[in-house]
Protein backbone atom coordinates (compact mmCIF):
# COMPACT_ATOMS: atom_id res chain seq x y z
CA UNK A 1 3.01 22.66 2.05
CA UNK A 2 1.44 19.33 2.22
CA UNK A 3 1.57 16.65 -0.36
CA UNK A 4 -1.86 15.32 -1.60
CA UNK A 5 -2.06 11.49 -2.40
CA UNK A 6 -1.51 10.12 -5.47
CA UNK A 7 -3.78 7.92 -7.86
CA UNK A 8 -2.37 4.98 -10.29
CA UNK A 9 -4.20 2.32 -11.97
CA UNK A 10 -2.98 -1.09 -12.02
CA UNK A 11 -3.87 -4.36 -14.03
CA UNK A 12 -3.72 -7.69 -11.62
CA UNK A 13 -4.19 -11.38 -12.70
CA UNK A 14 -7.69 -12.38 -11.45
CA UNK A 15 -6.04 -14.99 -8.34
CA UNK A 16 -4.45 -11.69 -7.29
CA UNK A 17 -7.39 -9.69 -7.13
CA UNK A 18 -9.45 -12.42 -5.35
CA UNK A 19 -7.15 -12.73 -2.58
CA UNK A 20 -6.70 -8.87 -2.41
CA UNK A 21 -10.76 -8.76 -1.91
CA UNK A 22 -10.29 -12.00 0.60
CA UNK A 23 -7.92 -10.17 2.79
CA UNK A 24 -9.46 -6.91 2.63
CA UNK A 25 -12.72 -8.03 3.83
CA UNK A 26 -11.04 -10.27 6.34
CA UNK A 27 -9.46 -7.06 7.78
CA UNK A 28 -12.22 -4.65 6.99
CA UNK A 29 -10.15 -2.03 5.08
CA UNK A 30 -11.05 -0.82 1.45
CA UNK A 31 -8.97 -2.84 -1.04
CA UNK A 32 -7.43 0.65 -2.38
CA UNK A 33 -6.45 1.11 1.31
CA UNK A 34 -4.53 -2.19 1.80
CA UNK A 35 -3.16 -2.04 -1.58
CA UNK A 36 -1.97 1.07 -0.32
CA UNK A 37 -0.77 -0.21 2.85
CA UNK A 38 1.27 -3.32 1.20
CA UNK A 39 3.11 -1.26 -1.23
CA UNK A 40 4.43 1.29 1.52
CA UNK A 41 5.22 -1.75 3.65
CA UNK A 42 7.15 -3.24 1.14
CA UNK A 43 9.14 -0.45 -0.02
CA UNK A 44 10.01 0.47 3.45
CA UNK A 45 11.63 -2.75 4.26
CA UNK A 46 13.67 -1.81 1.14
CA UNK A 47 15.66 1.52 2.26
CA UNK A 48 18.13 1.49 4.91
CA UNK A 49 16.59 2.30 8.07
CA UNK A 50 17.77 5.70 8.15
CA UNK A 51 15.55 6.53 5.63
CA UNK A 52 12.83 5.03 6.27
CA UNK A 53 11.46 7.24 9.01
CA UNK A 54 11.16 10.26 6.68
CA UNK A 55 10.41 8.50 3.48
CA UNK A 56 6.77 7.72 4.37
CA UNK A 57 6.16 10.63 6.97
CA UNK A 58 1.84 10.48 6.02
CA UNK A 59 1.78 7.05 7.42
């Protein structure tokens, strides 16, 4: 069975969003996409390597 994504809704200060929008544009991604992308990242260099293969497997 596979797992669908997931939706949240966040509040950011305004300096964050604008260089969210900078970046995304500069990379030509949606800014859901490299919010996305930057929160997987991130919690990946968190678990032990081990782990981190199968924690994110829809990467």
């Amino acid at each position: 069975m596979q797992r669908q994504p997931q939706r949240i809704s966040i509040t950011i200060s305004f300096q964050v969003h604008e260089v969210l929008l900078k970046r995304s544009e500069e990379e030509g991604r949606s800014m859901s996409n490299l919010c996305a992308f930057l929160l997987e990242d991130s919690l990946l260099h968190e678990v032990a390597p081990a782990d981190s293969a199968t924690r994110f497997s829809s990467r």
